[in-house]
Protein backbone atom coordinates (compact mmCIF):
# COMPACT_ATOMS: atom_id res chain seq x y z
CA UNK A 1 25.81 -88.10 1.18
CA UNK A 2 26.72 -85.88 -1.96
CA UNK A 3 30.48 -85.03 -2.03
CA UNK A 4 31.95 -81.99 -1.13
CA UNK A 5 32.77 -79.83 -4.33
CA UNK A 6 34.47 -76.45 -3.25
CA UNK A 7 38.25 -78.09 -4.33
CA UNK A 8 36.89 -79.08 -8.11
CA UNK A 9 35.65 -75.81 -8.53
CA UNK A 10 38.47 -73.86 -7.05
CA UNK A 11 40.80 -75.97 -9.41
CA UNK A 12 38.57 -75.46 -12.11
CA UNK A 13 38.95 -71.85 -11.85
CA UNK A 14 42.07 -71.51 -11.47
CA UNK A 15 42.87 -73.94 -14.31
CA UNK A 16 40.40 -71.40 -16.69
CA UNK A 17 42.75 -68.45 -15.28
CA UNK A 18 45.79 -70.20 -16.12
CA UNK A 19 44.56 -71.27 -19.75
CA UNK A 20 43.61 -67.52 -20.21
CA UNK A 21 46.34 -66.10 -19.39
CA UNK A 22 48.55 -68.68 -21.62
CA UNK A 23 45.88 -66.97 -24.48
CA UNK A 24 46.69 -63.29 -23.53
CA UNK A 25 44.32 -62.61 -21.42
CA UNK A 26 45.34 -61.75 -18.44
CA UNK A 27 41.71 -61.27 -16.36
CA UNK A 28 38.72 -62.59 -16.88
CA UNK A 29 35.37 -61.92 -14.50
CA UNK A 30 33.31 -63.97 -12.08
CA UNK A 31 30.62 -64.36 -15.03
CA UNK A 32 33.67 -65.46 -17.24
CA UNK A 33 34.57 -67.85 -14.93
CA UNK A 34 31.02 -68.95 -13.78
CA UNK A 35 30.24 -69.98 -17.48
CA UNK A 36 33.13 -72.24 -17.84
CA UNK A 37 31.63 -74.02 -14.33
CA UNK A 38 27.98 -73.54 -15.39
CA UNK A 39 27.48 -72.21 -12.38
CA UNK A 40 26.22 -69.14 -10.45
CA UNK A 41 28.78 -66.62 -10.73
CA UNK A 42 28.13 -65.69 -7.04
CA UNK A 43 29.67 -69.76 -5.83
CA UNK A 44 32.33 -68.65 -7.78
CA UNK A 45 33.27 -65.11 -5.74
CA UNK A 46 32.85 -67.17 -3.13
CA UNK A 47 35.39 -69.63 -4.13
CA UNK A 48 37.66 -66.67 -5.63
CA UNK A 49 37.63 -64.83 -2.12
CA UNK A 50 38.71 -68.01 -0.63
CA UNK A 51 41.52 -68.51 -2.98
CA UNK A 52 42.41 -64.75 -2.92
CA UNK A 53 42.60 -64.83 1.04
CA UNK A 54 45.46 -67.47 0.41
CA UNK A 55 47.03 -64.95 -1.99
CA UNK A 56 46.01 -67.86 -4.86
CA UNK A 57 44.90 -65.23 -7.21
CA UNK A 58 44.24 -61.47 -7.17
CA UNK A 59 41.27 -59.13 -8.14
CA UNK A 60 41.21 -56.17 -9.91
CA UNK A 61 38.13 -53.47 -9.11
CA UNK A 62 37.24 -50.71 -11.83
CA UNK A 63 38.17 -50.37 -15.83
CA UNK A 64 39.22 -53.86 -16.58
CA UNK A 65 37.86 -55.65 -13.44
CA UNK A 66 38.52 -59.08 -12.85
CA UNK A 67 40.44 -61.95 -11.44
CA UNK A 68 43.98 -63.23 -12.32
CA UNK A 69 46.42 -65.64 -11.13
CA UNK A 70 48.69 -64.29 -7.98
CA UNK A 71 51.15 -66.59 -9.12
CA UNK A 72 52.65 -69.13 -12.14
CA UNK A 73 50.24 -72.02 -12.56
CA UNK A 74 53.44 -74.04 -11.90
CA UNK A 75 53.41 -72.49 -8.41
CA UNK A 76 50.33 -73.23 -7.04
CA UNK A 77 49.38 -76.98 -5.86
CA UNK A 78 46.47 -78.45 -5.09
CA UNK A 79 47.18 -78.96 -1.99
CA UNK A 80 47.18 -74.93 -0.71
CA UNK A 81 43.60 -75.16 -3.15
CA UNK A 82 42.91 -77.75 -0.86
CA UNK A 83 43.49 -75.73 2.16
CA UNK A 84 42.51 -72.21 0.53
CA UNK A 85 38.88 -73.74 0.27
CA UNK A 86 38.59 -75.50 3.58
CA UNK A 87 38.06 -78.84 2.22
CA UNK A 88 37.37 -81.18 4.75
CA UNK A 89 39.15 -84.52 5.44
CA UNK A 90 37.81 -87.32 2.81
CA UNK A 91 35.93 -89.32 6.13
CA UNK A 92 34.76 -88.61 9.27
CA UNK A 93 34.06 -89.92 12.73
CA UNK A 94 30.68 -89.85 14.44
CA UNK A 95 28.55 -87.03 14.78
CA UNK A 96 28.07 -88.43 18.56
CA UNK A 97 30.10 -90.58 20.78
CA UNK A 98 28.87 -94.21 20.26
CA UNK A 99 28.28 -96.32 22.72
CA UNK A 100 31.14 -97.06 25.59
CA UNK A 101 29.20 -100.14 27.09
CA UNK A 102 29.50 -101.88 23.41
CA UNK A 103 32.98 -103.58 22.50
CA UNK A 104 32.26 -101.88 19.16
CA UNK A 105 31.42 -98.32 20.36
CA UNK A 106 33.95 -98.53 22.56
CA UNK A 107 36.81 -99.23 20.06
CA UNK A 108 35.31 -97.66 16.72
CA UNK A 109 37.10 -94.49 16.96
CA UNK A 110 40.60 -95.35 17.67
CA UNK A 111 40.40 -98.26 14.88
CA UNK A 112 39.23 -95.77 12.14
CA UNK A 113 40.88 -92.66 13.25
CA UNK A 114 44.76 -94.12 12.03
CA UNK A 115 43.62 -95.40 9.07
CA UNK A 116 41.82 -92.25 8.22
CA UNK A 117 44.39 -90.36 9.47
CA UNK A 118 47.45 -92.51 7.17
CA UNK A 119 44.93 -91.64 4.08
CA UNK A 120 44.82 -87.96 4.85
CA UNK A 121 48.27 -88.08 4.81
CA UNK A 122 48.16 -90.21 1.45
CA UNK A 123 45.87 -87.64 0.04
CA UNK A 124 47.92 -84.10 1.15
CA UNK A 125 50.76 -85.73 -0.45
CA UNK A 126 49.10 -86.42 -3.61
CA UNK A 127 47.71 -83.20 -3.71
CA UNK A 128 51.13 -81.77 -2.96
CA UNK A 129 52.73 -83.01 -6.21
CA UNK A 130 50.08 -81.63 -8.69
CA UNK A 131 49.90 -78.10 -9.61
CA UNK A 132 47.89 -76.08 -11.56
CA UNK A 133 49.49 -76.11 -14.46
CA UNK A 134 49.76 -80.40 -14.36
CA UNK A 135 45.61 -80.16 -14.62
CA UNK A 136 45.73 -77.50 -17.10
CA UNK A 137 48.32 -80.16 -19.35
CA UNK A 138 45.94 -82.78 -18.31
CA UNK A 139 42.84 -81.36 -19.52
CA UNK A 140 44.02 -79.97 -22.59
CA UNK A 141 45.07 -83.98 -23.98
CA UNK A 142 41.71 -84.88 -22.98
């Protein structure tokens, strides 16, 4: 199973908005930010919709079009990227409901759901205390 990728390239994004603006520029367009990705600018209107829909970042339509940050790169965490794209929780449960009449189907949920559950938690929290700007810092020494 390939990983889910929308919260790396939301971050990513953002973090190329936030070094941009730090350089004067204040906008810069899906193709803009598509190249830094190397990928198709229309994933990354997708992923700017998302993130404008949680008032992450704002467009601007005519002369001068583009996309900017809505707010400081300090502001922003990864966690409401995290929820802006819809990521979805790092494991899952079944697709179906496994057997009842086995002692392992039976249990199986239960047993994994709080431990999931505890590193969801774990997760949000991390999440929580890293903002834009920490990534941009932490790209820029690498």
């Amino acid at each position: 199973m390939a990983a889910n990728s929308r919260l790396t390239i939301a971050t990513h994004a953002l973090t190329w908005l936030a070094l941009a603006k730090r350089r004067g520029q204040e906008v810069l367009t899906s193709d803009q930010v598509a190249a830094s990705v190397n990928t198709n600018p229309v994933i990354i209107r997708r992923s700017l919709g998302d993130l404008r829909r949680a008032g992450l970042v704002d467009v601007r339509h005519g002369a001068g079009a583009g996309w900017s940050l809505a707010r400081g790169p300090e502001d922003i965490t990864l966690l409401e990227v995290y929820d802006a794209v819809g990521a979805q929780p790092p494991f899952g449960l079944h697709h179906t409901e496994p057997n009842p009449e086995c002692p392992v189907g039976r249990g199986i949920r239960p047993a994994l759901g709080g431990a999931y559950g505890r590193v969801e938690q774990a997760m949000r929290r991390e999440l929580a205390d890293m903002s834009i700007a920490d990534v941009l810092r932490e790209t820029l020494t690498n």
